[in-house]
N, C-alpha and C. Protein backbone atom coordinates (compact mmCIF):
# COMPACT_ATOMS: atom_id res chain seq x y z
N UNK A 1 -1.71 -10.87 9.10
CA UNK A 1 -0.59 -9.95 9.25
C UNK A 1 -0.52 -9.06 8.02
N UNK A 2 0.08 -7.61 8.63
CA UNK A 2 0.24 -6.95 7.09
C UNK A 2 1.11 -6.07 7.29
N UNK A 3 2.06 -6.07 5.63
CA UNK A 3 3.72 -5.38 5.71
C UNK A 3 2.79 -3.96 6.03
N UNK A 4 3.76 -3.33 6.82
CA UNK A 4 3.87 -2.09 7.31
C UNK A 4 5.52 -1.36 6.83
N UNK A 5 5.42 -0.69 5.76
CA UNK A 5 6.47 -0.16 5.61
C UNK A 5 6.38 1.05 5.02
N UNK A 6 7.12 2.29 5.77
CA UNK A 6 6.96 3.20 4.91
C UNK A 6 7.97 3.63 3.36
N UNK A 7 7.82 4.28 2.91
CA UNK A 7 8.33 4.82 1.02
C UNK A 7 10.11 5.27 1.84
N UNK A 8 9.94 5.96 2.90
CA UNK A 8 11.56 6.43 2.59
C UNK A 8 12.00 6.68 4.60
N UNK A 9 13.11 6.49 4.46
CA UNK A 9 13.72 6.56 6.20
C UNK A 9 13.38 8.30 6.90
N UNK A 10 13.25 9.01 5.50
CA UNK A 10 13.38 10.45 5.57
C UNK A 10 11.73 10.92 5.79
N UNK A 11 11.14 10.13 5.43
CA UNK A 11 9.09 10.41 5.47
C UNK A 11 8.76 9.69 7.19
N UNK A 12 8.55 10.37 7.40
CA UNK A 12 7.27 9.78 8.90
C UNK A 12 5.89 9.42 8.21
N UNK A 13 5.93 8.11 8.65
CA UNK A 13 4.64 7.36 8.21
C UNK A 13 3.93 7.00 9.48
N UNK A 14 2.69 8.09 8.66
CA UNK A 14 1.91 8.34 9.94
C UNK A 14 1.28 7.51 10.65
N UNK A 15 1.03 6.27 10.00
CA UNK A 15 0.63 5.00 9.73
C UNK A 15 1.05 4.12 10.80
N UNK A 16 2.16 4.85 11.03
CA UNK A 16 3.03 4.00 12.10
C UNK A 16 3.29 4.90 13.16
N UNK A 17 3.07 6.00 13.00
CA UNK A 17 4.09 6.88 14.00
C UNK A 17 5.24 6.72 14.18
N UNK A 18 6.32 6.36 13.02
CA UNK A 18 7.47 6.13 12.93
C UNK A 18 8.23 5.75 11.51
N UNK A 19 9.56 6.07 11.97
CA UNK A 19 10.24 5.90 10.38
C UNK A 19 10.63 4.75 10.43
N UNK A 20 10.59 4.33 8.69
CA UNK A 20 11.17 3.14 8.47
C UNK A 20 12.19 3.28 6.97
N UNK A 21 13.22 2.35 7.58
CA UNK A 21 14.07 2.43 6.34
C UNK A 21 13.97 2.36 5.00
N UNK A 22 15.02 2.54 4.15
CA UNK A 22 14.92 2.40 3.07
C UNK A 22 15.01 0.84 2.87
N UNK A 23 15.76 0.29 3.80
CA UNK A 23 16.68 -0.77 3.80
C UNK A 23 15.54 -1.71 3.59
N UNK A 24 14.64 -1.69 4.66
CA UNK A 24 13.38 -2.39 4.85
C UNK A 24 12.79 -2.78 3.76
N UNK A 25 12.32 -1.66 2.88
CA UNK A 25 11.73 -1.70 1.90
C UNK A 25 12.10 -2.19 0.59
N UNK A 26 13.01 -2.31 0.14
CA UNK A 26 13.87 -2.94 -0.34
C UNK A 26 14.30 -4.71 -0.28
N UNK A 27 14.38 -4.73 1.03
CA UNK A 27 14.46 -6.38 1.71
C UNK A 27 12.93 -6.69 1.10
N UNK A 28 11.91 -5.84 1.59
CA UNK A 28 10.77 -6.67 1.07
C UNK A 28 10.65 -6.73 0.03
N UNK A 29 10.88 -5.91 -1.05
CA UNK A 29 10.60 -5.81 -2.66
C UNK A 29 11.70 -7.10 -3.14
N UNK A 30 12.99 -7.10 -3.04
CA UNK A 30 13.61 -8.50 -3.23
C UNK A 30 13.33 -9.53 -2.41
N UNK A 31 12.39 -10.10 -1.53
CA UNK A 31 11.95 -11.42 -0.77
C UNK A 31 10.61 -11.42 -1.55
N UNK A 32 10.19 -10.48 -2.57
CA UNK A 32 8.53 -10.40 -2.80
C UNK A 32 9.91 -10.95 -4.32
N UNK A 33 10.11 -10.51 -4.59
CA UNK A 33 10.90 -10.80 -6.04
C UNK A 33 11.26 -12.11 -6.03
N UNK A 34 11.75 -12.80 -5.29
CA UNK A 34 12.40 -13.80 -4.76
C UNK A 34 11.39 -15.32 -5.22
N UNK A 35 10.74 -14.53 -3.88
CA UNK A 35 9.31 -16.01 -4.00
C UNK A 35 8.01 -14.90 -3.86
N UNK A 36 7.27 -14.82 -4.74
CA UNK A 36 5.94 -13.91 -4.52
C UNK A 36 5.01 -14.84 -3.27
N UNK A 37 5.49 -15.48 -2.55
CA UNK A 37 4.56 -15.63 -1.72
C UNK A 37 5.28 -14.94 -0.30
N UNK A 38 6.15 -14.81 -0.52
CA UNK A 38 7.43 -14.11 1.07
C UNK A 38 7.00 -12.56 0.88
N UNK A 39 6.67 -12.35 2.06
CA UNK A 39 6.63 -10.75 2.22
C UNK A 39 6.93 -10.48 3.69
N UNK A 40 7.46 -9.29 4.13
CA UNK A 40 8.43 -8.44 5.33
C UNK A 40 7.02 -7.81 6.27
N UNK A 41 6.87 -8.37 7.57
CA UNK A 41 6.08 -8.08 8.29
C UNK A 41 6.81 -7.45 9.38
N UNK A 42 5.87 -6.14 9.89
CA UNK A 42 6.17 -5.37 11.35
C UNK A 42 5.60 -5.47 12.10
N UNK A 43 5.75 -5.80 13.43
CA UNK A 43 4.80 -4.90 14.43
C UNK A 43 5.19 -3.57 14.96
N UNK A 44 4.30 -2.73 14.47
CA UNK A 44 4.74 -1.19 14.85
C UNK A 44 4.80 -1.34 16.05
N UNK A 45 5.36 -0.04 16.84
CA UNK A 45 5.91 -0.28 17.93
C UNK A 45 4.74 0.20 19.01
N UNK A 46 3.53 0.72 18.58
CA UNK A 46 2.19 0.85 19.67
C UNK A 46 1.59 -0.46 19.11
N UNK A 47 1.84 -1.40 18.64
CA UNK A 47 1.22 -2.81 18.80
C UNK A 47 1.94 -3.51 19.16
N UNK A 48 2.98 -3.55 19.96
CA UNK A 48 3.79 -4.75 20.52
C UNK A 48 3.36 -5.11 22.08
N UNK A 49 2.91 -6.25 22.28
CA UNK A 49 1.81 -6.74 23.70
C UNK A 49 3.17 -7.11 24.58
N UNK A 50 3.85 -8.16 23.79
CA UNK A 50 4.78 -9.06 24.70
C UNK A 50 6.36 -9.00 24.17
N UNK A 51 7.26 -8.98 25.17
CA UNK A 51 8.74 -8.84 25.45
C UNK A 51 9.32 -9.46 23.60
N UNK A 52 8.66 -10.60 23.34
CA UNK A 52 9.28 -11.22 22.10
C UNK A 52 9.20 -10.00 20.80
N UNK A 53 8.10 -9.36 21.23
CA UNK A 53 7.48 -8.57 19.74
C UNK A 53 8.74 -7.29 19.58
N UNK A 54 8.81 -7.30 21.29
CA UNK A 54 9.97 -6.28 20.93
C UNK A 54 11.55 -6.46 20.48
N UNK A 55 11.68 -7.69 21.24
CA UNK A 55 13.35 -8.10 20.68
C UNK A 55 12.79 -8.08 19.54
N UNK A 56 11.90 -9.01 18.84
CA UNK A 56 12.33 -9.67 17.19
C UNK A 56 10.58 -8.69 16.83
N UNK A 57 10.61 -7.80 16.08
CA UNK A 57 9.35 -6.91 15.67
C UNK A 57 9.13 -7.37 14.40
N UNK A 58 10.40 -7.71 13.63
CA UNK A 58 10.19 -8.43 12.06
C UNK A 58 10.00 -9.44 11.78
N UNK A 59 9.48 -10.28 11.03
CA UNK A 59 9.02 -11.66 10.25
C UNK A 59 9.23 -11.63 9.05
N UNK A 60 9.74 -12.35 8.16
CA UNK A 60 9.63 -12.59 7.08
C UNK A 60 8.00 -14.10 6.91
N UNK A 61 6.84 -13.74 6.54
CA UNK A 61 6.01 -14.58 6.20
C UNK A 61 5.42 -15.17 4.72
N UNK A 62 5.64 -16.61 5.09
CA UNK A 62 5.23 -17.01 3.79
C UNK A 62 3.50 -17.32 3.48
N UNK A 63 3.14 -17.44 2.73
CA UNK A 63 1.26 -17.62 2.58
C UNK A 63 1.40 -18.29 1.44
N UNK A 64 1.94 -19.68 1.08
CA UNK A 64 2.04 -20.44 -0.14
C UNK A 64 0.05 -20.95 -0.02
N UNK A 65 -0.66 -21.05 -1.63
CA UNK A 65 -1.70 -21.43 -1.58
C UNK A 65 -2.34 -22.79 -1.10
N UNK A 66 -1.18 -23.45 -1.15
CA UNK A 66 -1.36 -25.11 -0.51
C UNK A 66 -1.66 -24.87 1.30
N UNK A 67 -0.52 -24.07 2.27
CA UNK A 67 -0.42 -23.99 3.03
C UNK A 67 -1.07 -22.71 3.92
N UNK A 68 -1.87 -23.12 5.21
CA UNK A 68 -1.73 -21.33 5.63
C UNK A 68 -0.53 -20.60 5.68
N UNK A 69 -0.87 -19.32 6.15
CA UNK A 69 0.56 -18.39 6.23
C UNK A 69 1.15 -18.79 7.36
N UNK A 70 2.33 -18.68 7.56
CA UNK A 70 3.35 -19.63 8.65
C UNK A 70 5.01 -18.33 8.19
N UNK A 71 5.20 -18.08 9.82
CA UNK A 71 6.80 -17.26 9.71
C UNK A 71 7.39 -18.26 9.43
N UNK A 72 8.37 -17.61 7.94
CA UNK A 72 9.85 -18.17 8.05
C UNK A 72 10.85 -17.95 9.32
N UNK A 73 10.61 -16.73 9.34
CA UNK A 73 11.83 -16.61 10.97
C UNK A 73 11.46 -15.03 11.82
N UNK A 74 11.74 -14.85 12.76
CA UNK A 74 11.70 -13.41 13.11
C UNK A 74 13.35 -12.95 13.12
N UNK A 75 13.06 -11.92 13.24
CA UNK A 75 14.35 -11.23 13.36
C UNK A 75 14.17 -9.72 13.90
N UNK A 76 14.73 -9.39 14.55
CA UNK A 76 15.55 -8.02 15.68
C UNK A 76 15.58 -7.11 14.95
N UNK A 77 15.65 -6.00 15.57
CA UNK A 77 16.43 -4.71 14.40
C UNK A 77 17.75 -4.46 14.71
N UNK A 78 18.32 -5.39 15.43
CA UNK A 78 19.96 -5.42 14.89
C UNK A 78 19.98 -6.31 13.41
N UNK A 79 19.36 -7.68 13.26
CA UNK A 79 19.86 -7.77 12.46
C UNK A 79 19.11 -7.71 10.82
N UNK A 80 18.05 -6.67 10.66
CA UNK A 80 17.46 -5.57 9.98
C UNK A 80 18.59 -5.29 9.64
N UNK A 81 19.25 -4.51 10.29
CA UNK A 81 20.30 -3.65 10.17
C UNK A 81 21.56 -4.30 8.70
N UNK A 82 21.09 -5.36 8.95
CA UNK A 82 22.17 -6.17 7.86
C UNK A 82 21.05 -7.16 6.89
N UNK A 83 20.31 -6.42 6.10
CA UNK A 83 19.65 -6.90 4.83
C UNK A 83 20.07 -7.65 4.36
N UNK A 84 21.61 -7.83 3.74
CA UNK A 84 21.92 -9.02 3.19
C UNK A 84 22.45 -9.86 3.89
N UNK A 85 23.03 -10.29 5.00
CA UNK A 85 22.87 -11.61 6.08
C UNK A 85 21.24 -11.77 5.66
N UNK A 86 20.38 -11.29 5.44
CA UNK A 86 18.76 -11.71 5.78
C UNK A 86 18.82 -12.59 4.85
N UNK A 87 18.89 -11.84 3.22
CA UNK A 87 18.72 -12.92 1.63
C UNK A 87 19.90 -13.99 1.87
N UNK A 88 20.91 -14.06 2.82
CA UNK A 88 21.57 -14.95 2.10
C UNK A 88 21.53 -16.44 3.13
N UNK A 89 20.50 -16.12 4.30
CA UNK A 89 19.99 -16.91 4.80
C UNK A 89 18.60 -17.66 4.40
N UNK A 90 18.12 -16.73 3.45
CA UNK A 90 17.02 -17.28 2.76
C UNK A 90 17.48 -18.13 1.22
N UNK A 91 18.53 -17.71 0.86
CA UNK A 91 18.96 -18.25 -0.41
C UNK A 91 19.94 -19.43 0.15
N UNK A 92 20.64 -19.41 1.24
CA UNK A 92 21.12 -20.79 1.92
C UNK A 92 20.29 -21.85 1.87
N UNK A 93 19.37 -21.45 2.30
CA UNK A 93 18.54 -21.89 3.46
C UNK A 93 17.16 -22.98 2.14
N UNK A 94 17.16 -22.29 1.60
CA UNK A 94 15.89 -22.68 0.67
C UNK A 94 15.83 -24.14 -0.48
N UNK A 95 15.33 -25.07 0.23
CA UNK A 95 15.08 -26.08 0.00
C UNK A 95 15.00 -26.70 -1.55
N UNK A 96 13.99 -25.50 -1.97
CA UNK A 96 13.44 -25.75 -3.68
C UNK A 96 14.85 -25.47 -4.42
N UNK A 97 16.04 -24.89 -4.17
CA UNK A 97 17.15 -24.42 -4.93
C UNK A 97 18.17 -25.14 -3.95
N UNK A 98 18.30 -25.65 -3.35
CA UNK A 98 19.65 -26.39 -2.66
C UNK A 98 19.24 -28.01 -2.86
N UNK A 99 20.25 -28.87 -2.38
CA UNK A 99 19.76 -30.37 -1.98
C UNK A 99 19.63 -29.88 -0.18
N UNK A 100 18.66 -30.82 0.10
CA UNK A 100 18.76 -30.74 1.79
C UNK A 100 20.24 -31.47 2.30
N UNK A 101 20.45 -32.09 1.93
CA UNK A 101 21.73 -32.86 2.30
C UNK A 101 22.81 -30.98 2.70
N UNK A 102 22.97 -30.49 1.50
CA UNK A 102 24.01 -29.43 1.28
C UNK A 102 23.55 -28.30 2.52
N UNK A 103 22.32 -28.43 2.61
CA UNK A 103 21.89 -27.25 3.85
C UNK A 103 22.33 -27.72 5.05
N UNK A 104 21.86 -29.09 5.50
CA UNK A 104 22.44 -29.36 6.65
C UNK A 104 23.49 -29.47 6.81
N UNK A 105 24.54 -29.93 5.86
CA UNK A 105 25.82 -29.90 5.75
C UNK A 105 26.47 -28.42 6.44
N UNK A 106 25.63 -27.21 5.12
CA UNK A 106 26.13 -26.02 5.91
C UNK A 106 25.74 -25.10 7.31
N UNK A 107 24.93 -26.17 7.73
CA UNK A 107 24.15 -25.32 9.04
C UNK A 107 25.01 -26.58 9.94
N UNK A 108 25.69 -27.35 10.06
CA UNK A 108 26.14 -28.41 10.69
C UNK A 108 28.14 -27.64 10.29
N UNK A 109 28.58 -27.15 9.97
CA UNK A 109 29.80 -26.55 9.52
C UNK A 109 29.66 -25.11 10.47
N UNK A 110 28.61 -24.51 9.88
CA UNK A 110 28.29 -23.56 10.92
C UNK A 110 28.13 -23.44 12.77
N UNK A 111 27.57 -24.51 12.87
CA UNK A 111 27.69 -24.96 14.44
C UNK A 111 28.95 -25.73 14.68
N UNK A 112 29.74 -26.07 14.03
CA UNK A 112 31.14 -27.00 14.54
C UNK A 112 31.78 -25.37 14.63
N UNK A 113 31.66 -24.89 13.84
CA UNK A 113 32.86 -23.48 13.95
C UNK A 113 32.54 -22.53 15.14
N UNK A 114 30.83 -22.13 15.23
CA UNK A 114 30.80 -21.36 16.73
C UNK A 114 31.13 -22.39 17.83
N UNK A 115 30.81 -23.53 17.84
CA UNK A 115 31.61 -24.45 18.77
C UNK A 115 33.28 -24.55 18.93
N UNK A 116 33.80 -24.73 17.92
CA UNK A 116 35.49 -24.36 18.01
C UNK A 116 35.64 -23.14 18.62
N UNK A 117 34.91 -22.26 18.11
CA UNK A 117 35.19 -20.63 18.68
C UNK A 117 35.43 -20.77 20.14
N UNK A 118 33.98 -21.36 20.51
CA UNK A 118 32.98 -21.54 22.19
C UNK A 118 34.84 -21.94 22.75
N UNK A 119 34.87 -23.10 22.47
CA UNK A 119 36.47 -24.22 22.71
C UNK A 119 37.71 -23.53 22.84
N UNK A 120 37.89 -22.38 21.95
CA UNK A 120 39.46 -21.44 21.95
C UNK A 120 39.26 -20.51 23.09
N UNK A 121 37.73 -19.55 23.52
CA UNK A 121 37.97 -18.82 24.19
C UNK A 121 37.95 -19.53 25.83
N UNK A 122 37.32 -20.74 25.69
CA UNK A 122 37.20 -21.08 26.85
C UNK A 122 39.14 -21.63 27.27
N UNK A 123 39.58 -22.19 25.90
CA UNK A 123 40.67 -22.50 26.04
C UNK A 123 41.77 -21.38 26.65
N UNK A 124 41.48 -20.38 26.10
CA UNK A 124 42.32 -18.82 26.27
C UNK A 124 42.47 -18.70 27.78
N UNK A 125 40.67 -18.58 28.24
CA UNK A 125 40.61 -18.29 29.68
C UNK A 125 41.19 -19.21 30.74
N UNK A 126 41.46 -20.76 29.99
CA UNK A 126 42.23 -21.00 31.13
C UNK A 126 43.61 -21.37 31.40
N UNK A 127 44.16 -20.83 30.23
CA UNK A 127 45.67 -20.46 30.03
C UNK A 127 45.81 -19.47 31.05
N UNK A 128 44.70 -18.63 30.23
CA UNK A 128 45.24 -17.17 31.37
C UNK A 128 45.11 -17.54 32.90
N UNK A 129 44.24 -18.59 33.63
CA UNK A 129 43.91 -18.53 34.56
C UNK A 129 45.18 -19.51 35.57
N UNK A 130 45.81 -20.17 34.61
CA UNK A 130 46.86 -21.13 34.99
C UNK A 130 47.96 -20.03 34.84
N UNK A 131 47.97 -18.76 34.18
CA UNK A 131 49.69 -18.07 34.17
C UNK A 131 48.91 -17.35 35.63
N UNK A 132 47.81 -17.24 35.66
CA UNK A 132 47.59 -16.04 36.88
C UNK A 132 48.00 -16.90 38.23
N UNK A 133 47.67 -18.21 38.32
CA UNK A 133 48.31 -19.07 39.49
C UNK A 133 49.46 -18.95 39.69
N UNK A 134 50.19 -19.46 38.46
CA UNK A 134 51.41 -19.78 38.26
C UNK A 134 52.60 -18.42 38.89
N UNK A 135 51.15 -17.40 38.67
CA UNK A 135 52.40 -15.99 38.88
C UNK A 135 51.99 -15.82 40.86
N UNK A 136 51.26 -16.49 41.00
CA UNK A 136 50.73 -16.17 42.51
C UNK A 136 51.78 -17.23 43.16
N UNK A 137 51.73 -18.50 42.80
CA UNK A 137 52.38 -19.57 43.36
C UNK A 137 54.14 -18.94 43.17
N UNK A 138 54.45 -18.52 42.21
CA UNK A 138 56.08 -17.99 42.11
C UNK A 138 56.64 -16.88 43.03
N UNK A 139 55.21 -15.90 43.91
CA UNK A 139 55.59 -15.09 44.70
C UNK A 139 55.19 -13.93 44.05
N UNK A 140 55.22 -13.82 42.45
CA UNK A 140 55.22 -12.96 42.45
C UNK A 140 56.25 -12.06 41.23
N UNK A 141 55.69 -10.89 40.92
CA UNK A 141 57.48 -10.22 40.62
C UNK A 141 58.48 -9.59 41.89
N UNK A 142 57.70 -9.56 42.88
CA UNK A 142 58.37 -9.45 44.59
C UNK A 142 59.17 -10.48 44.82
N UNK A 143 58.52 -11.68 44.84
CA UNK A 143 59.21 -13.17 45.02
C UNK A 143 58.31 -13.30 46.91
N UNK A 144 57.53 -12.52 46.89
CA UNK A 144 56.92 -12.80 48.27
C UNK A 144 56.22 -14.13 48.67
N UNK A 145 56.74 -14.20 50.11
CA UNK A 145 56.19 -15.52 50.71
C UNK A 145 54.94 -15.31 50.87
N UNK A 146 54.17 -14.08 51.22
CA UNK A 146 52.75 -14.22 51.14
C UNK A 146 51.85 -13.52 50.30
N UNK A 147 50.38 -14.49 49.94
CA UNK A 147 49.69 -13.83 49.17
C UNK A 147 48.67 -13.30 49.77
N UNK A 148 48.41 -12.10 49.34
CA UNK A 148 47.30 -10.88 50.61
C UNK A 148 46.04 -11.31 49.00
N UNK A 149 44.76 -12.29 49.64
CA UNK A 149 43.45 -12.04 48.78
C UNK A 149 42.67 -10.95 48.89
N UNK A 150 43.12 -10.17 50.00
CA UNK A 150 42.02 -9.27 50.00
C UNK A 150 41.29 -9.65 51.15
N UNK A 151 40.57 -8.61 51.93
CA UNK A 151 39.48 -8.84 53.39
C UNK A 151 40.25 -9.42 54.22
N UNK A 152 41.40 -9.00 54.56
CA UNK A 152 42.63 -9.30 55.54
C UNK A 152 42.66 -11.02 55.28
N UNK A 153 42.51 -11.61 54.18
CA UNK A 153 42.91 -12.99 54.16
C UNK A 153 44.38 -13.32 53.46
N UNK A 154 45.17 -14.16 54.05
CA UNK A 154 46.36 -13.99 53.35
C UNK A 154 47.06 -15.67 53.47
N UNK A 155 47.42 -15.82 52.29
CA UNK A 155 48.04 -17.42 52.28
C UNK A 155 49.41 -17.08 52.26
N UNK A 156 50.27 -18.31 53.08
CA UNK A 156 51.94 -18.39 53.50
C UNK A 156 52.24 -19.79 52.57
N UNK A 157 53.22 -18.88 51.55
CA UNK A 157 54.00 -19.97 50.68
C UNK A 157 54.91 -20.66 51.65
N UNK A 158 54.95 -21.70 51.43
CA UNK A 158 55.98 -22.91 51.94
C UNK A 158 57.61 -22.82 51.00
């Protein structure tokens, strides 16, 4: 694999037939700063074969001398778009500078909270879905004995 990045968002790199950010370039110069073995990989967009290359076109890859080269992660150009979510998932995330205990801790905090989230909206929807009965079963603000569903079907309150 090899970084493909051009010098400025404002230059067409011909290289690519396309612009690339500043942002980009930058992410790679601090992940090359970081750990000199991490560097910011593309697939330009006339080399992408399969559906994945296109959601996620970026990699961050490592090539430590012990190990072959192996992706840390891919990532989208939405979230390109946010360079630092990138470092601070790599500086979370990174083993040689955290205890593992503290990572899983925070990737295990992280999934209880989008799970609570998952839990409130599902909770929301069925509040709302019990006042929407509740207002069908009462008649109504009419106070009507019947409810018209629609396609000439209609239920008779008791």
């Amino acid at each position: 694999m090899e970084t493909h990045l051009g010098q400025s968002h404002t230059v067409w790199n011909s290289e690519l037939n396309e612009f690339v950010s500043d942002d980009h370039l930058r992410l790679a110069e601090v992940l090359h700063d970081y750990k000199p073995t991490f560097s910011l990989v593309y697939i330009p967009k006339k080399e992408r074969i399969s559906k994945s290359d296109d959601l996620k076109p970026w990699a961050i890859l490592d090539t430590p001398a012990y190990l072959p080269p192996h992706i840390i992660r891919y990532l989208s150009d939405e979230e390109m778009k946010n360079p630092t979510a990138v470092l601070q998932w790599i500086f979370a995330g990174d083993l040689e500078k955290n205890r593992p205990k503290d990572v899983l801790a925070r990737i295990e905090a992280e999934q209880a909270a989008e799970e609570l989230m998952k839990l409130k909206r599902q909770e929301d929807d069925l509040e709302d879905r019990i006042e929407h009965v509740t207002f069908l079963a009462s008649g109504g603000r009419d106070k009507k004995h019947t409810i018209n569903l629609g396609e000439g079907r209609k239920i008779e309150r008791t």
